[in-house]
C-alpha atoms as a PDB file:
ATOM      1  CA  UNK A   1      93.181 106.107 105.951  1.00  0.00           C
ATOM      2  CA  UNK A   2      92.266 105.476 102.057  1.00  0.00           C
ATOM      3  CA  UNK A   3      89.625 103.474 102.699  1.00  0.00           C
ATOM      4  CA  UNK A   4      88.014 106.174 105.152  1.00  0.00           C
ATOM      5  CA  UNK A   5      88.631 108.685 102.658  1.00  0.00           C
ATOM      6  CA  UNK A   6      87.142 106.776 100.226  1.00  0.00           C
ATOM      7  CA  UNK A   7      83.557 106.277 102.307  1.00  0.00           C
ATOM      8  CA  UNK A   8      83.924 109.959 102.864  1.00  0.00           C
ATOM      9  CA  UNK A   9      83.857 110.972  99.718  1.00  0.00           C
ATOM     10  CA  UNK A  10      81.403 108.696  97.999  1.00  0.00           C
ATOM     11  CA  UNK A  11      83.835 106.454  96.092  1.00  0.00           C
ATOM     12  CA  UNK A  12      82.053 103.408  94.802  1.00  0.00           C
ATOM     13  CA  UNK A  13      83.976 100.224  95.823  1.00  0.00           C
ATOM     14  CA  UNK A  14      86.381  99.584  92.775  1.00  0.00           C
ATOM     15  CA  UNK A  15      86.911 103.498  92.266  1.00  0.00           C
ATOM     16  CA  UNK A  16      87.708 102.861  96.321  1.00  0.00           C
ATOM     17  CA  UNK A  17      89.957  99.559  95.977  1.00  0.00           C
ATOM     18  CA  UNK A  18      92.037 101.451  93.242  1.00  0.00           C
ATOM     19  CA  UNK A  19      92.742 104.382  94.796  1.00  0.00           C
ATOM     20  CA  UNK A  20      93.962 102.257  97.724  1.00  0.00           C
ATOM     21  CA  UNK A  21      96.895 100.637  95.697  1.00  0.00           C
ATOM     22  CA  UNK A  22      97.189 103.620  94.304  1.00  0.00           C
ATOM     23  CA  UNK A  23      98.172 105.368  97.247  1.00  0.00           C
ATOM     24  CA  UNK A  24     100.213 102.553  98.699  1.00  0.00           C
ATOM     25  CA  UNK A  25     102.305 102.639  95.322  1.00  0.00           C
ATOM     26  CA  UNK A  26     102.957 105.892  96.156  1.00  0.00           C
ATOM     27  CA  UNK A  27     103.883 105.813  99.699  1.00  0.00           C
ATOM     28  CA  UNK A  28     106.327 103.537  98.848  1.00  0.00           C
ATOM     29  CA  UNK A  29     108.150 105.148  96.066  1.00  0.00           C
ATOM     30  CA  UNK A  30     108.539 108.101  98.089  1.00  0.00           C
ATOM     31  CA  UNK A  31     109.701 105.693 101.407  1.00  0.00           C
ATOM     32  CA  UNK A  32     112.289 105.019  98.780  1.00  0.00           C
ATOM     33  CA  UNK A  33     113.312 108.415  98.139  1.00  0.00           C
ATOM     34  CA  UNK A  34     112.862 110.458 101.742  1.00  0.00           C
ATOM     35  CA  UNK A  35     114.951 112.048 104.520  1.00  0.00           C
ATOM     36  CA  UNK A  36     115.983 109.647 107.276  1.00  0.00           C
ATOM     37  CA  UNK A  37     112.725 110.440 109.338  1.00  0.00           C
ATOM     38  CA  UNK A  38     110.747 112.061 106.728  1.00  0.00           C
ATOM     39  CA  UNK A  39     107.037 112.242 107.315  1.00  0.00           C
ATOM     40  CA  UNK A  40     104.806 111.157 104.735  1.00  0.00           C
ATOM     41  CA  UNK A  41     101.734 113.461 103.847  1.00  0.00           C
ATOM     42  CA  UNK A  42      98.350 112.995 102.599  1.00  0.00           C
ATOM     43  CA  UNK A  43      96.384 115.736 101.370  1.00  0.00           C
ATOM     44  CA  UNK A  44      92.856 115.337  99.432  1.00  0.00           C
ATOM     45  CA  UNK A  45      91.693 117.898  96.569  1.00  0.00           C
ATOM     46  CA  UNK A  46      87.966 116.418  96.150  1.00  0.00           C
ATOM     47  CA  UNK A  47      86.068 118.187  93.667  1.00  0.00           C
ATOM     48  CA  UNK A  48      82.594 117.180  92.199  1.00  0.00           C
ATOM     49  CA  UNK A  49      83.336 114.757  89.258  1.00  0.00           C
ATOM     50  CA  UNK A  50      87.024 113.756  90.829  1.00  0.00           C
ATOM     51  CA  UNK A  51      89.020 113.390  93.003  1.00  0.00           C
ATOM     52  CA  UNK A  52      93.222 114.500  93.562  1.00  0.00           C
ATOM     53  CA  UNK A  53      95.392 113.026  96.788  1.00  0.00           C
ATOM     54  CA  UNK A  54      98.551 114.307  96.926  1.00  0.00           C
ATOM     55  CA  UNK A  55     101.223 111.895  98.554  1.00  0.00           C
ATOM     56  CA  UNK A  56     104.087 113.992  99.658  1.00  0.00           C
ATOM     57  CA  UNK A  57     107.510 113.615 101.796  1.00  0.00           C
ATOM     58  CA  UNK A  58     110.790 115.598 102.549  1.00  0.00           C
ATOM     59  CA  UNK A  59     113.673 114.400 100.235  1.00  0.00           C
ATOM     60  CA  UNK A  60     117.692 115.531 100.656  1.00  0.00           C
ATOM     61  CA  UNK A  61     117.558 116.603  97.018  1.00  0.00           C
ATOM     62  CA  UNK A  62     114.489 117.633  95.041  1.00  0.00           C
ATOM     63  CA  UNK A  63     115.060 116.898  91.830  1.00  0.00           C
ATOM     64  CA  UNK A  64     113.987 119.951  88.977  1.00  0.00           C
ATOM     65  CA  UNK A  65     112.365 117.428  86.768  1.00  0.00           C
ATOM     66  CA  UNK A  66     111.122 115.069  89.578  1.00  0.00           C
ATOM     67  CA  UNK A  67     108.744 112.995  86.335  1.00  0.00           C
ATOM     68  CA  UNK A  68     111.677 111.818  84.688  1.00  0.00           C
ATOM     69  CA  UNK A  69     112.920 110.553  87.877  1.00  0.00           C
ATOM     70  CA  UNK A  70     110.185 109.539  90.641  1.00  0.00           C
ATOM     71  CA  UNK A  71     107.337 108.030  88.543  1.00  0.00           C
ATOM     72  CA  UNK A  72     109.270 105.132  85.785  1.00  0.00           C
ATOM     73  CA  UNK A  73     109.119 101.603  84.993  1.00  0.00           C
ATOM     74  CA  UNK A  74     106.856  99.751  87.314  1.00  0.00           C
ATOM     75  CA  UNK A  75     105.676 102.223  89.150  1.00  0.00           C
ATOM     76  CA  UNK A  76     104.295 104.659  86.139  1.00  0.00           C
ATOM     77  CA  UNK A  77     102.406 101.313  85.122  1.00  0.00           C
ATOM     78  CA  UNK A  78     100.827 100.370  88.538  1.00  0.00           C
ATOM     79  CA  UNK A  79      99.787 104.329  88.836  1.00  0.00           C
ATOM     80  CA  UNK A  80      98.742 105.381  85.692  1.00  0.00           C
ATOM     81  CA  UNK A  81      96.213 101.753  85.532  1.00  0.00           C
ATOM     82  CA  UNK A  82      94.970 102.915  88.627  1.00  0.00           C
ATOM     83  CA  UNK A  83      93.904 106.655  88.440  1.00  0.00           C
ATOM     84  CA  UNK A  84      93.052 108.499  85.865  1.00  0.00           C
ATOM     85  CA  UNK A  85      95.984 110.665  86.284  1.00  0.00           C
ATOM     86  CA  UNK A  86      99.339 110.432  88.279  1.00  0.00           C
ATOM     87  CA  UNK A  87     101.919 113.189  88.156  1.00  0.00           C
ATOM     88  CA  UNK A  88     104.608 114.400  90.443  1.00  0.00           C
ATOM     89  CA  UNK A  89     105.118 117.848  91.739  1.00  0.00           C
ATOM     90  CA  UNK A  90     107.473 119.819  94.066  1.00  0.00           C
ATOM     91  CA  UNK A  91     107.118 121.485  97.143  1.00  0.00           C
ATOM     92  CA  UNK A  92     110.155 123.661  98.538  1.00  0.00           C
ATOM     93  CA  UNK A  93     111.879 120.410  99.766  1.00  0.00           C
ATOM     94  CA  UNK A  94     109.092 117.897  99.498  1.00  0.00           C
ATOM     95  CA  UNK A  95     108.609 115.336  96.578  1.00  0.00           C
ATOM     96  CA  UNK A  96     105.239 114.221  95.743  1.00  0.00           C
ATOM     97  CA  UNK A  97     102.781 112.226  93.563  1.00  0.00           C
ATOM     98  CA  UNK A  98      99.222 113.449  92.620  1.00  0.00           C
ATOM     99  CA  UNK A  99      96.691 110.804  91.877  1.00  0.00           C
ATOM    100  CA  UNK A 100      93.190 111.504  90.644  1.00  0.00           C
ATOM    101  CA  UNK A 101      90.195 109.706  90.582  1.00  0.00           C
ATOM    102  CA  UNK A 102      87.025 110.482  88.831  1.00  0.00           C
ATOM    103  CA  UNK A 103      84.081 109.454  90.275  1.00  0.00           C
ATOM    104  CA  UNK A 104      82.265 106.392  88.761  1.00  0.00           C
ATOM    105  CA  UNK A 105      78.904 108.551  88.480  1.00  0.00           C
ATOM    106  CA  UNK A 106      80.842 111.180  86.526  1.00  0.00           C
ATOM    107  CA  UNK A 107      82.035 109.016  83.977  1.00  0.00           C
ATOM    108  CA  UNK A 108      78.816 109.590  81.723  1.00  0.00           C
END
């Protein structure tokens, strides 16, 4: 799915390959976290010097300051040397993680 996304939208290969663990990193936090059956969403927010996916899934409890919580240790690490930016946001009662890319052209 990344890596499709990826060709889609122009990505050079190691802006591509990051954005790939990236989103992986993701996913699993949030496996971590869901509902018993909870779908995992992707959504893309391209826009013409970056990039945003947004990783979401239902959780049992949404947490008010869901940074704090979802996005420590490890995980911050992995995310934040990846993308230029990961955050977390809400959605009534889905968690999520936004990760943004800039594109390698866009960098000058």
């Amino acid at each position: 799915m990344t890596c499709c996304l990826a060709d889609y939208e122009g990505l050079d290969a190691e802006t591509a390959a990051n954005l790939a663990l990236a989103v992986d990193e993701a996913c699993t936090v949030l496996i971590g976290m869901s509902s018993p059956g909870a779908v995992l969403v992707l959504d893309e927010d391209p826009h013409a010097r970056e990039l945003t996916v947004r990783v979401s899934a239902a959780c049992d409890s949404v947490h008010r300051d869901p940074g704090s919580t979802v996005l420590n240790g490890f995980s911050r690490r992995v995310l934040e040397a990846l993308t230029e930016k990961a955050e977390t946001f809400v959605d009534d009662t889905a968690l999520g993680i936004a990760l943004t890319v800039r594109r390698r052209w866009a960098r000058a």
